[in-house]
N, C-alpha and C. Protein backbone atom coordinates (compact mmCIF):
# COMPACT_ATOMS: atom_id res chain seq x y z
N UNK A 1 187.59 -66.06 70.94
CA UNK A 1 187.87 -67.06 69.95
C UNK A 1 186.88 -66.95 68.79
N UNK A 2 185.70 -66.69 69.15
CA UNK A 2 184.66 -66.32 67.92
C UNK A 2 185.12 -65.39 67.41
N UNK A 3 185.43 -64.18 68.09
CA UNK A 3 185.87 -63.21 67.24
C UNK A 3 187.32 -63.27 65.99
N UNK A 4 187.94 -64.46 66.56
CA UNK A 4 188.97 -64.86 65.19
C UNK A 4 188.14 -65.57 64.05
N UNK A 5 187.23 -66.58 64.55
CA UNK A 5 186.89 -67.23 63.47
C UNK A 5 185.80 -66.12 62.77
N UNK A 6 185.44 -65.61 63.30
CA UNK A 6 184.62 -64.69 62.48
C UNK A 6 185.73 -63.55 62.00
N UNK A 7 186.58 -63.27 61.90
CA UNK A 7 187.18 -62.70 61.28
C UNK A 7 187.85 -63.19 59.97
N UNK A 8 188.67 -64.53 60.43
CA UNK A 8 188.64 -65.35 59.25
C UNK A 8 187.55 -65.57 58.32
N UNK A 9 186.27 -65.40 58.44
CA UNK A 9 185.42 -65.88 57.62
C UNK A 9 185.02 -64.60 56.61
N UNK A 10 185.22 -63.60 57.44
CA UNK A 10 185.03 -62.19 56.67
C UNK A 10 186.63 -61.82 55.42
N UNK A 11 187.73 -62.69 55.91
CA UNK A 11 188.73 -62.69 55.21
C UNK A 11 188.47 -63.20 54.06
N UNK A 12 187.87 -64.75 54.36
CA UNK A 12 187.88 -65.58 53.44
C UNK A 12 186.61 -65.19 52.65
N UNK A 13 185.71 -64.16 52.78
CA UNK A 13 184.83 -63.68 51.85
C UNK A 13 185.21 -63.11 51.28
N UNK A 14 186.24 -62.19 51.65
CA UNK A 14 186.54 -60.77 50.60
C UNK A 14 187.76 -61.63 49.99
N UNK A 15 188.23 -62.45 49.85
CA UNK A 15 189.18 -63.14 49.21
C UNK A 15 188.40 -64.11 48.00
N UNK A 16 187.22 -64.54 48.61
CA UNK A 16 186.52 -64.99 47.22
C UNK A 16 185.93 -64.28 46.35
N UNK A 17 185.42 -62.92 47.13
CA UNK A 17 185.16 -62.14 46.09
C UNK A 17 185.85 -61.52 45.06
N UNK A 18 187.18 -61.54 45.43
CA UNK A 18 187.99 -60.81 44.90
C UNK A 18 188.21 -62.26 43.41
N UNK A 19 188.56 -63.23 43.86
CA UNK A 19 189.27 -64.19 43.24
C UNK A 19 187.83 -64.46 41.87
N UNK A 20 186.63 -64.38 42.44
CA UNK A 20 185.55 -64.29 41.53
C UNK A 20 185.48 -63.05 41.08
N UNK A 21 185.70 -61.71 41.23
CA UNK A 21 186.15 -60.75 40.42
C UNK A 21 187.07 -60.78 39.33
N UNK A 22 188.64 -61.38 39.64
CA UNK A 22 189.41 -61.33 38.54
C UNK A 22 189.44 -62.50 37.97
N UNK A 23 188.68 -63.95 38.09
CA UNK A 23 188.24 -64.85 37.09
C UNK A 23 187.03 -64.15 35.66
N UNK A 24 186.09 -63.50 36.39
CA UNK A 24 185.46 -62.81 35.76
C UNK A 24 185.61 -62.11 34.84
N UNK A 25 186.60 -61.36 35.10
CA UNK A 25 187.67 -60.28 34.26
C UNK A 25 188.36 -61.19 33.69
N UNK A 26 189.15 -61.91 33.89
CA UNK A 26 190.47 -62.41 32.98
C UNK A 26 188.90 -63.16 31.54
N UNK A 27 187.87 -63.52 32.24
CA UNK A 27 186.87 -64.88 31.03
C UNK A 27 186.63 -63.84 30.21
N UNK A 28 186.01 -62.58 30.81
CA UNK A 28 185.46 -61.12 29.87
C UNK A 28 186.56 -60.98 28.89
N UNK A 29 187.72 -60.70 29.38
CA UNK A 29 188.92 -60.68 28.34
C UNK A 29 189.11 -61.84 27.38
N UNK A 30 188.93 -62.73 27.83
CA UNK A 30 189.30 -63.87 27.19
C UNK A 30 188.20 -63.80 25.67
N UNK A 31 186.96 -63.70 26.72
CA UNK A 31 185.68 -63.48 25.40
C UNK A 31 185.79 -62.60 24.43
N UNK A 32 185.63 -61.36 24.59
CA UNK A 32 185.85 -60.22 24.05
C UNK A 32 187.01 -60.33 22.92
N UNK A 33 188.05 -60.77 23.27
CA UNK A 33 189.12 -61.09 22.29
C UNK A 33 188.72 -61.90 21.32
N UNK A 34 188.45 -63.30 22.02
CA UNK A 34 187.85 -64.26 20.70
C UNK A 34 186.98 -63.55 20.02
N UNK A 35 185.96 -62.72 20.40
CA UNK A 35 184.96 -62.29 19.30
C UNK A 35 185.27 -61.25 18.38
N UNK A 36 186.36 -60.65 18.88
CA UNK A 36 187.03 -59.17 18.04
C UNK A 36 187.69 -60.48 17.26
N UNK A 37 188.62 -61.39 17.38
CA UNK A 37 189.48 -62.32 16.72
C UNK A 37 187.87 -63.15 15.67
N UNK A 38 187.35 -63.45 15.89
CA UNK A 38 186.20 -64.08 15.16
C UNK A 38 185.56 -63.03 14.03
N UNK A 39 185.02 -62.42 14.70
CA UNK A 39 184.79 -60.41 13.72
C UNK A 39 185.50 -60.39 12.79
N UNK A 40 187.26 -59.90 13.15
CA UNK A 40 187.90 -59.83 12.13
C UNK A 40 188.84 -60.93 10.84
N UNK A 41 188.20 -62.01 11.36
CA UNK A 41 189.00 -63.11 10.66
C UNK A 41 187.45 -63.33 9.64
N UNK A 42 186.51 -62.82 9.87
CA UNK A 42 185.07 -63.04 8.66
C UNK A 42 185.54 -61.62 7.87
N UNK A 43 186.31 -60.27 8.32
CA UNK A 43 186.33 -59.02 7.35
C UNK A 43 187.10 -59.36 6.40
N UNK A 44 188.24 -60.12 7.03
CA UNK A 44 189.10 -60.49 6.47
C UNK A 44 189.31 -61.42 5.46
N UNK A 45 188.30 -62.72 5.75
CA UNK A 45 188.01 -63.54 4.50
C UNK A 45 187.00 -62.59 3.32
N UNK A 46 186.18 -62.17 3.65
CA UNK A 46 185.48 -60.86 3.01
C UNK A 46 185.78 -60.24 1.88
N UNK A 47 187.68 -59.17 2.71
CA UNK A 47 188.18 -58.64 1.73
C UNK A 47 188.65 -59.53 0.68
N UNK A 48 189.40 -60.43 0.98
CA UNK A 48 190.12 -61.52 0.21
C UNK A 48 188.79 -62.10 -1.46
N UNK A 49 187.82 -62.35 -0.35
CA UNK A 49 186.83 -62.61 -1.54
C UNK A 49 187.17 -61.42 -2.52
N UNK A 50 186.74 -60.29 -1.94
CA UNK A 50 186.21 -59.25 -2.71
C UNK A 50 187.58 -58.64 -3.91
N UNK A 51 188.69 -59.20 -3.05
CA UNK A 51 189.98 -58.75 -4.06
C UNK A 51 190.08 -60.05 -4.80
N UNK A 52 189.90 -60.84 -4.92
CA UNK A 52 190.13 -62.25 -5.89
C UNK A 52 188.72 -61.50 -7.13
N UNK A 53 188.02 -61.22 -6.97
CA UNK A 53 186.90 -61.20 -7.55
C UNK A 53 187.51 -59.91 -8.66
N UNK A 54 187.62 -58.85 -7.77
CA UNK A 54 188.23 -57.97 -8.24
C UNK A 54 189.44 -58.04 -9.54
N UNK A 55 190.39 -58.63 -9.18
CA UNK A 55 191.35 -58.89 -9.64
C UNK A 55 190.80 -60.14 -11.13
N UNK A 56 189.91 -60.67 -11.19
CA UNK A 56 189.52 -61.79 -12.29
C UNK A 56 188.79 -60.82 -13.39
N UNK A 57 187.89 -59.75 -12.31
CA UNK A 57 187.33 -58.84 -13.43
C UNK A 57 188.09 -58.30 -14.15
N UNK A 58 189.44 -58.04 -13.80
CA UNK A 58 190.31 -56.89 -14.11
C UNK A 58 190.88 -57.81 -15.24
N UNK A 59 191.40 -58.61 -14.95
CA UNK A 59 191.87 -59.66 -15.95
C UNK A 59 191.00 -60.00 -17.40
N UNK A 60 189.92 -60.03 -16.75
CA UNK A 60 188.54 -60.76 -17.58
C UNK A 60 188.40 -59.26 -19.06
N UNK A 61 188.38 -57.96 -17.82
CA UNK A 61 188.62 -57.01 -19.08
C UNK A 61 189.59 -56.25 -19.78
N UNK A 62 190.51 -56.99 -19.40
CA UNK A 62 191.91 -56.52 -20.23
C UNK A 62 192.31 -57.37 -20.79
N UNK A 63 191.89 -58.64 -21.26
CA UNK A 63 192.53 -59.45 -21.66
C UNK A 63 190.57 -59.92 -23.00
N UNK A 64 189.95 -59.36 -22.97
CA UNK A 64 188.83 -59.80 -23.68
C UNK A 64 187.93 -58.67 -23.95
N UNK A 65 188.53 -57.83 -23.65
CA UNK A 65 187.73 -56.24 -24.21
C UNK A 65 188.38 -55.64 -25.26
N UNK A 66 187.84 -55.38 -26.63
CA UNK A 66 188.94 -54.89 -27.50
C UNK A 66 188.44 -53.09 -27.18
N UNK A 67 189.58 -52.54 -28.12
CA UNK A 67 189.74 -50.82 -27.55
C UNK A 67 188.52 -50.44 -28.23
N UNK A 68 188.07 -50.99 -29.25
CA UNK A 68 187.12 -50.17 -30.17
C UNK A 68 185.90 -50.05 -29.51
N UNK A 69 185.73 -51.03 -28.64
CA UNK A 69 184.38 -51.56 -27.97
C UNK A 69 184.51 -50.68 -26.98
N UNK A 70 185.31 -50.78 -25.74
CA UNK A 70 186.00 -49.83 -24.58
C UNK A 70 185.52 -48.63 -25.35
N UNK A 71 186.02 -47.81 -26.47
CA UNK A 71 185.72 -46.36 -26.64
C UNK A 71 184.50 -46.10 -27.40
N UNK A 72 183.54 -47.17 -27.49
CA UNK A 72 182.16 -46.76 -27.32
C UNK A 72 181.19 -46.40 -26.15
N UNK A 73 182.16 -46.61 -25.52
CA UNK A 73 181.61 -46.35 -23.84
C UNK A 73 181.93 -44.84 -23.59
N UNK A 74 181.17 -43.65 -23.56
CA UNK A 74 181.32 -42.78 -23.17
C UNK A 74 182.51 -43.15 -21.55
N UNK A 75 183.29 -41.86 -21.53
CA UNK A 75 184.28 -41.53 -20.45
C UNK A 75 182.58 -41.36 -18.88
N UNK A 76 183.01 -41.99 -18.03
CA UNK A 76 182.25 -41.69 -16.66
C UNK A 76 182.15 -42.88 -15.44
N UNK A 77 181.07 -43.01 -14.91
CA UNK A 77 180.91 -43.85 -13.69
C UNK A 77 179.61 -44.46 -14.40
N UNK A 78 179.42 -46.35 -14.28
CA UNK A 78 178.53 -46.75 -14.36
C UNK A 78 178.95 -47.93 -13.37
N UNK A 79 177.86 -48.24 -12.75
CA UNK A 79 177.08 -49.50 -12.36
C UNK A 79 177.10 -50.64 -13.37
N UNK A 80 177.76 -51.92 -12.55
CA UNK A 80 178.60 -53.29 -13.30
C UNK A 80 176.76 -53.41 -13.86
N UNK A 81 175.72 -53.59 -13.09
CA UNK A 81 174.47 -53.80 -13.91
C UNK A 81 174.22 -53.11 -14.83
N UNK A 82 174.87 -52.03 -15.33
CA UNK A 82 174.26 -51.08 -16.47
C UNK A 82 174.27 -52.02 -17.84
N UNK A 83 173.68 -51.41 -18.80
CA UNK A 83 173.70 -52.41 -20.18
C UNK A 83 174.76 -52.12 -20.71
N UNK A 84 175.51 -50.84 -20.11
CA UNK A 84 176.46 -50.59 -21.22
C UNK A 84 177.65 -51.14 -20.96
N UNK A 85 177.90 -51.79 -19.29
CA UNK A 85 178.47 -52.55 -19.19
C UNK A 85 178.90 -53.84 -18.76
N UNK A 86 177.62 -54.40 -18.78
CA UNK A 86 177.36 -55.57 -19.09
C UNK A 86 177.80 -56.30 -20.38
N UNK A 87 177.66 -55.51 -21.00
CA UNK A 87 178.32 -56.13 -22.57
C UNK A 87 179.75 -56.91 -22.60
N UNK A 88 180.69 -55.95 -22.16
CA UNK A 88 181.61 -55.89 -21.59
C UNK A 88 182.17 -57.51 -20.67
N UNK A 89 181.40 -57.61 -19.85
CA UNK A 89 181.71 -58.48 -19.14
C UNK A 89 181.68 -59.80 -18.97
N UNK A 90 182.38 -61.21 -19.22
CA UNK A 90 181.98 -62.57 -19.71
C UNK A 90 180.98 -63.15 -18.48
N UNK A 91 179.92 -63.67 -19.11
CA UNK A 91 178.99 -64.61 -18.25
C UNK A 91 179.12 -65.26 -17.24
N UNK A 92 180.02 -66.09 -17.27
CA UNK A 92 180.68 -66.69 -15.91
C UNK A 92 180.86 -65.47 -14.92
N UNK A 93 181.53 -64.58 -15.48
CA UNK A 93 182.11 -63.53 -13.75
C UNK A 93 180.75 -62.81 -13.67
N UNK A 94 179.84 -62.81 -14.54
CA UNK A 94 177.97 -61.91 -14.40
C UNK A 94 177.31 -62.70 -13.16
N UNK A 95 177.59 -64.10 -13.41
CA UNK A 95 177.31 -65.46 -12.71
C UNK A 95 177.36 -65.64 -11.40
N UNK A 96 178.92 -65.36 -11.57
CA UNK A 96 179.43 -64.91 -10.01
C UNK A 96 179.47 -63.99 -9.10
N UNK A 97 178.95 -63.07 -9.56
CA UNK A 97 178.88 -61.48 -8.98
C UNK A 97 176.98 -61.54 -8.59
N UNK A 98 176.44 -62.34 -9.45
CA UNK A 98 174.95 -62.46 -8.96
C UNK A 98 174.86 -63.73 -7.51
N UNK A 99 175.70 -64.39 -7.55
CA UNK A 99 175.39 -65.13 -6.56
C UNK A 99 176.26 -64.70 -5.05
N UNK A 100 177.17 -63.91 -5.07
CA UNK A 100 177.67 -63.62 -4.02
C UNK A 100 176.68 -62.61 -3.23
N UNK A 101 175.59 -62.59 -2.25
CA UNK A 101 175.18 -61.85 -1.49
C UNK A 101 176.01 -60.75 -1.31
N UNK A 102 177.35 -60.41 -1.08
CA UNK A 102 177.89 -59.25 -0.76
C UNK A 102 178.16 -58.77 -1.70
N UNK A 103 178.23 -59.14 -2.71
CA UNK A 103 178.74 -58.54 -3.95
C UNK A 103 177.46 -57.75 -4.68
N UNK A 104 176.49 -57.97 -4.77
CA UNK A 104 174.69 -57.88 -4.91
C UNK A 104 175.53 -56.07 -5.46
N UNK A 105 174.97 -55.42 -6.31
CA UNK A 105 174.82 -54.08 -6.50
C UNK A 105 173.91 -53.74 -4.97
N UNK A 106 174.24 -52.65 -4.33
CA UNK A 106 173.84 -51.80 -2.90
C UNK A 106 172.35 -50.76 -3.57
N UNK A 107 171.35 -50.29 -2.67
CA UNK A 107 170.93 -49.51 -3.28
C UNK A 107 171.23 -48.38 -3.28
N UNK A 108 171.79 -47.79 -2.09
CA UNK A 108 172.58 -46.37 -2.47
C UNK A 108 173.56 -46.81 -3.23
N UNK A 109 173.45 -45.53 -4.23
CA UNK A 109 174.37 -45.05 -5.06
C UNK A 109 175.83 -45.31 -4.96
N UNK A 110 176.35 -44.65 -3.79
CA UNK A 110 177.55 -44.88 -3.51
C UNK A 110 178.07 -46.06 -2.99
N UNK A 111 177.34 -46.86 -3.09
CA UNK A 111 177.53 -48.52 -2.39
C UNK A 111 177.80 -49.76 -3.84
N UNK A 112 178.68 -50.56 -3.35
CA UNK A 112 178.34 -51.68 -4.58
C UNK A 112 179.51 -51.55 -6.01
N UNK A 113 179.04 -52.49 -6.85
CA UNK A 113 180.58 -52.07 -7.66
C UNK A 113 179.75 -51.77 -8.84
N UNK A 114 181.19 -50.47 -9.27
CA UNK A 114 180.96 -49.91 -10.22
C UNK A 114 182.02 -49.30 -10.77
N UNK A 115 181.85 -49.01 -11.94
CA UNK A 115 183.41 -49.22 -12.97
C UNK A 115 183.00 -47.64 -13.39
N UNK A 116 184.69 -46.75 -13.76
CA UNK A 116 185.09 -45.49 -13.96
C UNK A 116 185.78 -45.63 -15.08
N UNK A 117 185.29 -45.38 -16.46
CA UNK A 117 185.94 -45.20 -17.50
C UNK A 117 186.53 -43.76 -17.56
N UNK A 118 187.73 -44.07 -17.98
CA UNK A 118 188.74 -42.57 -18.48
C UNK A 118 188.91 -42.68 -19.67
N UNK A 119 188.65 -42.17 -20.88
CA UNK A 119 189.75 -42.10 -22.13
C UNK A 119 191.09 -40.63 -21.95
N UNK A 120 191.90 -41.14 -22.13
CA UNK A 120 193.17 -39.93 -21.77
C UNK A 120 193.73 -39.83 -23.31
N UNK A 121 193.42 -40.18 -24.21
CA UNK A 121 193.91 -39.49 -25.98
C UNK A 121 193.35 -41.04 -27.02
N UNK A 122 193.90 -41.32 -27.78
CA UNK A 122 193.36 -41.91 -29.10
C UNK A 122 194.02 -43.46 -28.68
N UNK A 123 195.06 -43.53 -27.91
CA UNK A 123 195.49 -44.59 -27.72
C UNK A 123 195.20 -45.39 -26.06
N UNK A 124 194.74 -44.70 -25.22
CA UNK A 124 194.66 -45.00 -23.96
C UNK A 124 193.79 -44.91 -23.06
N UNK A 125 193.15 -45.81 -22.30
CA UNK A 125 191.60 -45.55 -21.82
C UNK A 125 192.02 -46.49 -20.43
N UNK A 126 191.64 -45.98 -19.14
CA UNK A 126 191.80 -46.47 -17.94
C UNK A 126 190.43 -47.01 -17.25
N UNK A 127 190.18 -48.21 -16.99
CA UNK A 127 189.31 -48.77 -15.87
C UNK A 127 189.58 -49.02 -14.95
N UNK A 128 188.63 -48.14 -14.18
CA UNK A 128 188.89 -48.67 -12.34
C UNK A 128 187.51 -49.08 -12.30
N UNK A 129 187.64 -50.73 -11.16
CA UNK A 129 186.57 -51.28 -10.48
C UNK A 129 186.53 -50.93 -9.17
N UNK A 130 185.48 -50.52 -9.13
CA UNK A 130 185.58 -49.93 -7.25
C UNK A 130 184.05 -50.77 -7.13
N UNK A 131 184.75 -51.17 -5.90
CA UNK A 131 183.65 -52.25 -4.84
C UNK A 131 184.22 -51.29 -3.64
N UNK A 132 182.16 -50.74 -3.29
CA UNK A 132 182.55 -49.80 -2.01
C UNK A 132 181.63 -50.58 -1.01
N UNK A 133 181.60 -50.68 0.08
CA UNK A 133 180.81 -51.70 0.90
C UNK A 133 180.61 -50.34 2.76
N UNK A 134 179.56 -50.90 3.19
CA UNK A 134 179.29 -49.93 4.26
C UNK A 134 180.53 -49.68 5.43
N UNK A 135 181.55 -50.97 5.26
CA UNK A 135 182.91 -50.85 5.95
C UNK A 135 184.02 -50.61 4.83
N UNK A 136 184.15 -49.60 5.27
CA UNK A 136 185.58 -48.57 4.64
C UNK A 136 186.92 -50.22 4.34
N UNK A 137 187.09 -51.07 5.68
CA UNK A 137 187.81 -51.63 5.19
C UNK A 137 187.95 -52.89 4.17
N UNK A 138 186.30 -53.17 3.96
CA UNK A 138 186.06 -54.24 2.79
C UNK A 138 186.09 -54.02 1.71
N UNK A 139 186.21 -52.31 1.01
CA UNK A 139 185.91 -51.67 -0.01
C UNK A 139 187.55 -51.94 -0.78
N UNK A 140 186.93 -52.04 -1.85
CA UNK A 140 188.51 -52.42 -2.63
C UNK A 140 188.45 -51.35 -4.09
N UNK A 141 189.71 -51.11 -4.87
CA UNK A 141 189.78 -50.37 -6.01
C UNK A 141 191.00 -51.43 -6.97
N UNK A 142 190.23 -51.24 -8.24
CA UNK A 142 191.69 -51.67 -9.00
C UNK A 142 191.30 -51.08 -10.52
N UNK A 143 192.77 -50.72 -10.66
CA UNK A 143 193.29 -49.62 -12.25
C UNK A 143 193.55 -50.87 -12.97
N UNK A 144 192.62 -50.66 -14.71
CA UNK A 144 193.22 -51.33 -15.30
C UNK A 144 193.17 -50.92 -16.20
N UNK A 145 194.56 -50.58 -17.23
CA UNK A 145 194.95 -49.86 -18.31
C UNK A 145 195.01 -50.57 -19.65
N UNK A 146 193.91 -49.99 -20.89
CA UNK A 146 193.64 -50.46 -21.93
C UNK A 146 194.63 -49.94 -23.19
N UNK A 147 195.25 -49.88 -23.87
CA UNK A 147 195.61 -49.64 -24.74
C UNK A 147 196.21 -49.97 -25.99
N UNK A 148 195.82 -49.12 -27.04
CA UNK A 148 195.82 -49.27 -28.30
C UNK A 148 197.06 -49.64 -29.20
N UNK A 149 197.31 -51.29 -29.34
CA UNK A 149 198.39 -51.07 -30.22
C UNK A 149 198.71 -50.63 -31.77
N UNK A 150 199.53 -50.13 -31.96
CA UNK A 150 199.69 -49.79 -33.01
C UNK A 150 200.61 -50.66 -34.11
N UNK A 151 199.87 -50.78 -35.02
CA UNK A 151 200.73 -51.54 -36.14
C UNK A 151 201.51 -50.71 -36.68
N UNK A 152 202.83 -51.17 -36.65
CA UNK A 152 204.07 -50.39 -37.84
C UNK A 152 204.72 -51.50 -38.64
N UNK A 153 204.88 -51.27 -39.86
CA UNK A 153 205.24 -51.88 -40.70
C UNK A 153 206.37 -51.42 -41.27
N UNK A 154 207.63 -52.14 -41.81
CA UNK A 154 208.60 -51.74 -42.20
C UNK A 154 208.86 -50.67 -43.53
N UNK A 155 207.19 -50.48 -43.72
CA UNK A 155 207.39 -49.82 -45.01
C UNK A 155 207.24 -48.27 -44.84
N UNK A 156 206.15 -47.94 -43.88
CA UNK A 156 205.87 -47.47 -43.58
C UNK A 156 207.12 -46.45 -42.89
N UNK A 157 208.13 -46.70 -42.10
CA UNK A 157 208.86 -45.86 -41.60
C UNK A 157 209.75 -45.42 -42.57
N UNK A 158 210.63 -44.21 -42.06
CA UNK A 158 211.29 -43.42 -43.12
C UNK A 158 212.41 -44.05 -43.29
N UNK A 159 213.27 -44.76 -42.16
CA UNK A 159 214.89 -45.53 -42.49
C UNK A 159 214.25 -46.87 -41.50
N UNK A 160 214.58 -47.76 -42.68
CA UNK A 160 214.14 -49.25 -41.88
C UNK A 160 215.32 -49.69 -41.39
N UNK A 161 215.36 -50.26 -40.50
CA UNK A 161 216.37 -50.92 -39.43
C UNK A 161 217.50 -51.30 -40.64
N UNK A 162 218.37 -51.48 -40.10
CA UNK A 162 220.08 -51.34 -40.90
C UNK A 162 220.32 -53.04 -40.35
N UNK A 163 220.75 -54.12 -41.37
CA UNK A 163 221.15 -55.10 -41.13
C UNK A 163 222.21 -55.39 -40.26
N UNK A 164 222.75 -55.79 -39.60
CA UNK A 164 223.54 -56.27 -39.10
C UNK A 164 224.64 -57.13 -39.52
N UNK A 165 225.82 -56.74 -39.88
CA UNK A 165 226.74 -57.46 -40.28
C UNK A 165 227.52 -58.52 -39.51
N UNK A 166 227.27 -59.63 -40.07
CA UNK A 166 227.88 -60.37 -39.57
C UNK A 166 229.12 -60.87 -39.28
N UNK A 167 229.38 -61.28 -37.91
CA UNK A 167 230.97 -61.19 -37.21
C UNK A 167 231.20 -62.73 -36.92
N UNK A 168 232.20 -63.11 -37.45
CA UNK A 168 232.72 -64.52 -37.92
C UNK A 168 234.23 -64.53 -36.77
N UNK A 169 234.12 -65.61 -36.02
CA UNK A 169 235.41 -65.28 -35.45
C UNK A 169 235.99 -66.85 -35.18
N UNK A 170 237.25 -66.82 -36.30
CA UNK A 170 237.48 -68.21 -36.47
C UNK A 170 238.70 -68.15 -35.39
């Protein structure tokens, strides 16, 4: 008779161990998830910052940069802190780009935002803002295309637009 109850008791050990094994496991899972889910819901507010920001600069210099100014800027890569393009950029978004910790210019080179002037002929000059950050997926790019309008005047062309006759329909 001892030998049942002692058998039962050796049952009922390896049955708690087991049952405290896969509680263990299912909490590990449980944890692990929330913190990958926690992780990526901060990259994620992150990028969002970093593309709103993005996207105001882009605005900020296509809509308040004239071309003449733009093509005093030699064609290349500068750093948003440079003087040359700083000029460029309205106070408020200088404002905001100094107070965001992540946004901070990086000290490597290849880190941090920094703007790529193109001129492509007399009328057309391309800015890209690239914010590169030590995670590939926080790093953002945006094209923004400057160009030169041209005034034409009716005098100026060789056959000026042909009136239009008017159609009366009683």
């Amino acid at each position: 008779m001892e030998d049942k109850i002692n058998k039962k008791k050796g049952y009922l050990l390896v049955d708690m161990v087991l049952a405290l094994a896969l509680i263990s496991i299912l909490f590990l899972g449980i944890g692990k998830s929330y913190s990958t889910y926690i992780k990526n819901n901060y990259y994620i507010k992150e990028k969002i910052k970093v593309a709103e920001i993005i996207n105001s600069l882009a605005m900020e210099l296509k809509h308040n940069i004239s071309f003449e100014d733009l093509r005093s800027i030699n064609s290349g890569t500068y750093k948003i802190s440079s003087l040359k393009i700083n000029d460029l950029i309205n106070s408020d978004i200088k404002e905001f780009l100094r107070k965001n910790l992540i946004l901070h210019n990086k000290n490597h080179n290849d880190l941090g935002w920094t703007i790529n002037i193109s001129h492509f002929d007399q009328y057309e000059s391309i800015i890209n803002i690239i914010y590169k950050n030590e995670k590939p997926y926080i790093s953002e790019n945006k094209e923004v295309k400057i160009y030169k309008f041209l005034e034409k005047s009716f005098q100026n062309l060789e056959n000026p637009p042909q009136k239009e006759e008017e159609k009366h329909i009683y």
